[in-house]
N, C-alpha and C. Protein backbone atom coordinates (compact mmCIF):
# COMPACT_ATOMS: atom_id res chain seq x y z
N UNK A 1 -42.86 -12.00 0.73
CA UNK A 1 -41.74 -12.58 1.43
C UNK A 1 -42.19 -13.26 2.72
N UNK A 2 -43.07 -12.79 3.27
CA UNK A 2 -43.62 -13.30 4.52
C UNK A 2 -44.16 -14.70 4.16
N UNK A 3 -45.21 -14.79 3.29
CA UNK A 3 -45.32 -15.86 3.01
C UNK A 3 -44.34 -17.18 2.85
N UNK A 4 -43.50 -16.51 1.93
CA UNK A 4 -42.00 -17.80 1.59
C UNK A 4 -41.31 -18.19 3.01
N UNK A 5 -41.62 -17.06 4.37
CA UNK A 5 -40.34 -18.01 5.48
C UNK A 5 -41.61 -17.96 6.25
N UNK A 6 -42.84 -18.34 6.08
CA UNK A 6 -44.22 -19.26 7.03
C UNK A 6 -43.95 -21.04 6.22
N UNK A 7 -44.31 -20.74 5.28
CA UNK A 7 -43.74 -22.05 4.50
C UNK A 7 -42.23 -22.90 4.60
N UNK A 8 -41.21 -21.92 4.56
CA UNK A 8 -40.41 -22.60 4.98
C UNK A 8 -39.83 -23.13 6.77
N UNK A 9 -40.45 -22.06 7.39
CA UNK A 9 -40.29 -22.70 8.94
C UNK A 9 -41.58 -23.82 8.97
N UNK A 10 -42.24 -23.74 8.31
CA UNK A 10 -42.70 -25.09 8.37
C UNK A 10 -41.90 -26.41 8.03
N UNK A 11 -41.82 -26.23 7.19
CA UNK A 11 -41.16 -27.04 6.71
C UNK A 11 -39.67 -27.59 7.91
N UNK A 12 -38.72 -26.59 7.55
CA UNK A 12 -37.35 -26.72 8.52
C UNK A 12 -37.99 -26.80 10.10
N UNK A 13 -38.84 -26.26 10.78
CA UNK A 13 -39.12 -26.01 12.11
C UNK A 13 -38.36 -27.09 12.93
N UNK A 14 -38.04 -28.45 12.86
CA UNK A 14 -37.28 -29.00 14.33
C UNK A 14 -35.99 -28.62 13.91
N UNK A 15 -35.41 -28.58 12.89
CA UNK A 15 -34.30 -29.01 12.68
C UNK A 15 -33.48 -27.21 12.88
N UNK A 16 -34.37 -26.29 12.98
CA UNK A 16 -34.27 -24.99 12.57
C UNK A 16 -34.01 -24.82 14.65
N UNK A 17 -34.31 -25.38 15.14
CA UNK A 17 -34.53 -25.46 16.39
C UNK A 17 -33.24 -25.79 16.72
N UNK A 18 -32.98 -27.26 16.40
CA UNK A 18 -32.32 -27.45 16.82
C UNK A 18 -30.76 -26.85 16.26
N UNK A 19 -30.51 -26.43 14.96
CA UNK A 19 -29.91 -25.62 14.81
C UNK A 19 -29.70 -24.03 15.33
N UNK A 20 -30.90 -23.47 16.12
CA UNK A 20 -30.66 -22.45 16.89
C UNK A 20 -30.10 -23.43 18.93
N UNK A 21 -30.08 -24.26 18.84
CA UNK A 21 -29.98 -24.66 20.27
C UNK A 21 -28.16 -25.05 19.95
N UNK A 22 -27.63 -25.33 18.79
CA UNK A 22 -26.38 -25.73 19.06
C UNK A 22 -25.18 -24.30 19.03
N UNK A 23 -26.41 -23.37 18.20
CA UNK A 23 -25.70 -22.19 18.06
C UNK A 23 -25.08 -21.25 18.84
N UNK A 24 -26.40 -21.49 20.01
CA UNK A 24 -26.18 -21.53 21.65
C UNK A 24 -25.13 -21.76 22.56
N UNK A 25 -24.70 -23.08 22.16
CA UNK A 25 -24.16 -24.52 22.46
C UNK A 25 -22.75 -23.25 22.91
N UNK A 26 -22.01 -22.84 24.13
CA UNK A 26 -20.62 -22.27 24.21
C UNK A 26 -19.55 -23.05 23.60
N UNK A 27 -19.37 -23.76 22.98
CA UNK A 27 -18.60 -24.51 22.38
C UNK A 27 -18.91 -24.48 21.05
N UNK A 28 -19.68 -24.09 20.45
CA UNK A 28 -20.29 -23.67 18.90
C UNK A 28 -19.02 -23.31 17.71
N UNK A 29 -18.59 -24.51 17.30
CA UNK A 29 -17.51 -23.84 16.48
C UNK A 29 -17.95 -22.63 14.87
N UNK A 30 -16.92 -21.92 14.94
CA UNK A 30 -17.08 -20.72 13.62
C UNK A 30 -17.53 -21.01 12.59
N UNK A 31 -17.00 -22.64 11.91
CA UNK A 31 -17.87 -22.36 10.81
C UNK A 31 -19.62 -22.99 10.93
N UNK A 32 -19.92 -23.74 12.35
CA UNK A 32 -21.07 -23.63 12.34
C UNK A 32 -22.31 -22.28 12.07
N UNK A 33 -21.91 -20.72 13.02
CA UNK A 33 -21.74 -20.12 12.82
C UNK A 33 -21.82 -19.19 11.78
N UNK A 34 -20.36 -19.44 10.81
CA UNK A 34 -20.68 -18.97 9.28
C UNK A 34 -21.60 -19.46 8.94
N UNK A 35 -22.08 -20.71 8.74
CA UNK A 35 -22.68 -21.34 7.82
C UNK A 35 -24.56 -20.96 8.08
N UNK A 36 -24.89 -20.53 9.43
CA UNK A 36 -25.85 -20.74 9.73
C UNK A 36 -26.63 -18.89 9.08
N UNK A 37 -25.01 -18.11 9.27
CA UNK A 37 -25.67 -16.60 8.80
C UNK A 37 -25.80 -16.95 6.96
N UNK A 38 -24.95 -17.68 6.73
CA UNK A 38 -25.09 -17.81 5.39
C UNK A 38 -26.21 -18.30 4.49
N UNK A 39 -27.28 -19.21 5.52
CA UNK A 39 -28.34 -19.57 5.13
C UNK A 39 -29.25 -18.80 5.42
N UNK A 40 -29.34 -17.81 6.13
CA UNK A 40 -30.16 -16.54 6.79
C UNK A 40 -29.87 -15.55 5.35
N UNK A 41 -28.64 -15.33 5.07
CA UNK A 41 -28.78 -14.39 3.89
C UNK A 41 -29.27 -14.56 2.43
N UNK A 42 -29.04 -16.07 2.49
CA UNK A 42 -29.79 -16.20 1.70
C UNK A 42 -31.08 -16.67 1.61
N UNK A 43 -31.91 -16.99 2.39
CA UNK A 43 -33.17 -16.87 2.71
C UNK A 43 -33.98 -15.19 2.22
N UNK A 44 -33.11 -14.67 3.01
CA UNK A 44 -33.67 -12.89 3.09
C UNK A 44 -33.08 -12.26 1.45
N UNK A 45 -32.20 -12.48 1.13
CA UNK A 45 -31.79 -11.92 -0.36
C UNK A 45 -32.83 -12.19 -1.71
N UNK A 46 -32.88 -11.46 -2.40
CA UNK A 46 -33.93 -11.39 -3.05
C UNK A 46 -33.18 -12.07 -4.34
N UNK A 47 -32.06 -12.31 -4.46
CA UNK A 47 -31.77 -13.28 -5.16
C UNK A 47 -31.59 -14.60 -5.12
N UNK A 48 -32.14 -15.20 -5.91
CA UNK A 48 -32.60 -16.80 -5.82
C UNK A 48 -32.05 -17.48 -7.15
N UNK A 49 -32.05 -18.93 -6.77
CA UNK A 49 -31.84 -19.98 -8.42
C UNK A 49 -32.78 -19.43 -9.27
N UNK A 50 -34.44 -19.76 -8.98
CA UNK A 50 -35.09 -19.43 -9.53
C UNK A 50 -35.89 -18.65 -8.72
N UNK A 51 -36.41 -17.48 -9.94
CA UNK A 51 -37.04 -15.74 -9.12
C UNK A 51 -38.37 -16.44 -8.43
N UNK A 52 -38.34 -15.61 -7.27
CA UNK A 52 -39.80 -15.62 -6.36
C UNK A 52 -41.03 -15.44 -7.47
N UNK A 53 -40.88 -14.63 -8.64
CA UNK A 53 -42.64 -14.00 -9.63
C UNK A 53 -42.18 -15.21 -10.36
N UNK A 54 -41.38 -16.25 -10.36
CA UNK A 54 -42.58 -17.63 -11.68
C UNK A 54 -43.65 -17.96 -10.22
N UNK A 55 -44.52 -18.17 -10.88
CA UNK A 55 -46.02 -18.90 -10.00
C UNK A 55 -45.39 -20.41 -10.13
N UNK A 56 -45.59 -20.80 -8.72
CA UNK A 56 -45.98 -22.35 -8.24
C UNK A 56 -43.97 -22.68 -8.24
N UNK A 57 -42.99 -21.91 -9.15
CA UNK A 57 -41.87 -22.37 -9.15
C UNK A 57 -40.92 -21.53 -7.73
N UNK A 58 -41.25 -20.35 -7.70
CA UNK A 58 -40.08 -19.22 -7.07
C UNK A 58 -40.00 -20.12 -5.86
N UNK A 59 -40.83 -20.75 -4.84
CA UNK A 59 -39.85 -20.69 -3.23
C UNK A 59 -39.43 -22.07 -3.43
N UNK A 60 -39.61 -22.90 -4.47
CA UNK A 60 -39.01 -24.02 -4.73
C UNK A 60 -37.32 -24.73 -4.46
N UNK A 61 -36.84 -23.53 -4.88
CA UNK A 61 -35.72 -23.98 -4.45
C UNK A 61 -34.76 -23.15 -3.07
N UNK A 62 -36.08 -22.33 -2.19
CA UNK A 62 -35.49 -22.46 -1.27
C UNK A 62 -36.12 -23.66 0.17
N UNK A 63 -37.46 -24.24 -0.59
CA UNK A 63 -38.14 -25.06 0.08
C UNK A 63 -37.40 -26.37 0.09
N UNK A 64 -36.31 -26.79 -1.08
CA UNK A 64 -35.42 -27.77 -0.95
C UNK A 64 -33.82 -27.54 -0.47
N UNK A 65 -33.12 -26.40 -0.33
CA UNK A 65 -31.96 -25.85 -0.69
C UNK A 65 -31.60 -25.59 0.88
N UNK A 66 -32.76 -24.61 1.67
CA UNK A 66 -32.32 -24.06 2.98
C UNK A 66 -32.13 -25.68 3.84
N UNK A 67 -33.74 -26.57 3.78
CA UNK A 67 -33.85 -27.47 4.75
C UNK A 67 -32.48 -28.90 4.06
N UNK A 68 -31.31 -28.59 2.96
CA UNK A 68 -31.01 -29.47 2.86
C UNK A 68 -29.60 -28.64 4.11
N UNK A 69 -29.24 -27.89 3.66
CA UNK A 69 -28.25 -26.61 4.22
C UNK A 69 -28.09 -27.31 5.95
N UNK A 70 -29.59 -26.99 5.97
CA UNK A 70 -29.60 -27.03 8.01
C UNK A 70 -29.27 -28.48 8.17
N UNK A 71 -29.76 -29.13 7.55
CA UNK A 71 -29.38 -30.50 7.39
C UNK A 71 -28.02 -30.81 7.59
N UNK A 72 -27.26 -30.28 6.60
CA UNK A 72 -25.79 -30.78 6.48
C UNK A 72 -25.25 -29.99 7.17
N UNK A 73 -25.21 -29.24 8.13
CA UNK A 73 -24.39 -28.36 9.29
C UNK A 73 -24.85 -29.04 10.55
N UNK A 74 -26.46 -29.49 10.81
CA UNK A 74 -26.57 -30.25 12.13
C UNK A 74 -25.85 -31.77 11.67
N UNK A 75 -25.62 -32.58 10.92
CA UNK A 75 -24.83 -33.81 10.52
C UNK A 75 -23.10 -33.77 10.72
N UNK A 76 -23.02 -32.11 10.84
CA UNK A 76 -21.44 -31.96 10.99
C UNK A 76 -20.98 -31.48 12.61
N UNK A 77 -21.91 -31.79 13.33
CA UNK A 77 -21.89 -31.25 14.84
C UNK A 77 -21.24 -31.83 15.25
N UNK A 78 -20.12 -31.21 16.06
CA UNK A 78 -19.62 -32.35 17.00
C UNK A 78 -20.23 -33.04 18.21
N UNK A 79 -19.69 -33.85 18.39
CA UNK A 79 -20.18 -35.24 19.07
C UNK A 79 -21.08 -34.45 20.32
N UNK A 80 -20.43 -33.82 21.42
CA UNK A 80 -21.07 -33.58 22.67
C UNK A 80 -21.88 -31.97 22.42
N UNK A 81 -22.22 -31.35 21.23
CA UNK A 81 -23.38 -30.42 20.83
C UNK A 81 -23.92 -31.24 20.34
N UNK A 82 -24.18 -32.18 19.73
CA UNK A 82 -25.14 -32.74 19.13
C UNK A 82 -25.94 -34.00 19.99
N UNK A 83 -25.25 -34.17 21.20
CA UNK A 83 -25.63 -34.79 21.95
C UNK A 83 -26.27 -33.48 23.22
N UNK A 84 -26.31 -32.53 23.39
CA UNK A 84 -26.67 -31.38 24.27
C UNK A 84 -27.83 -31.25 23.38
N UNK A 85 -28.22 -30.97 21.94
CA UNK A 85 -29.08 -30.67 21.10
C UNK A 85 -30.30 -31.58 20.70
N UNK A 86 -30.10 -32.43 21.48
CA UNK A 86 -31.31 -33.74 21.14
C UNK A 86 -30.54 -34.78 19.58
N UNK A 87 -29.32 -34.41 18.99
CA UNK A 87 -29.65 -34.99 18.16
C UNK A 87 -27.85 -35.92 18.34
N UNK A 88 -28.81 -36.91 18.75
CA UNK A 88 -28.11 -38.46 19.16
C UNK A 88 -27.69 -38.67 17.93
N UNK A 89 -25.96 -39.35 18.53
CA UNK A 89 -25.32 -40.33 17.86
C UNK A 89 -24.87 -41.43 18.10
């Protein structure tokens, strides 16, 4: 498991940032919030699309799935967190 979230904070690392800086943000609305524990549980849950034991397949779809996730919650920021967060509109 250690291995699968070195690989994936690689991967996510600015955006993982900047999703912990809006979370911050006192104005942080709830379902930012929800959404952000929701990608944490499933990161850590041992259930997956496809299982961690296929070789070369298991972190596959959390190597595309989490960084699309953080993606579409920092795209839904409102205007003045996402402008506090580095990420200009």
């Amino acid at each position: 498991m250690f291995k699968r979230l070195t690989l994936l904070w690689t991967v996510v690392r600015g955006d993982a940032r900047q999703l912990w800086a809006a979370l911050r943000h006192p104005a942080a609305p709830g379902w930012l919030k929800l959404g952000a524990a929701l990608i944490v549980i499933y990161v850590v849950s041992p259930i997956d699309i496809i299982p961690d034991f296929i070789p070369g397949l298991g972190v596959v779809d959390d190597i595309v799935l989490v960084p699309l996730a953080i993606r579409a919650l920092l795209k839904r920021l409102p205007v003045e967190i996402a402008r506090a967060v580095g990420r200009v509109r």
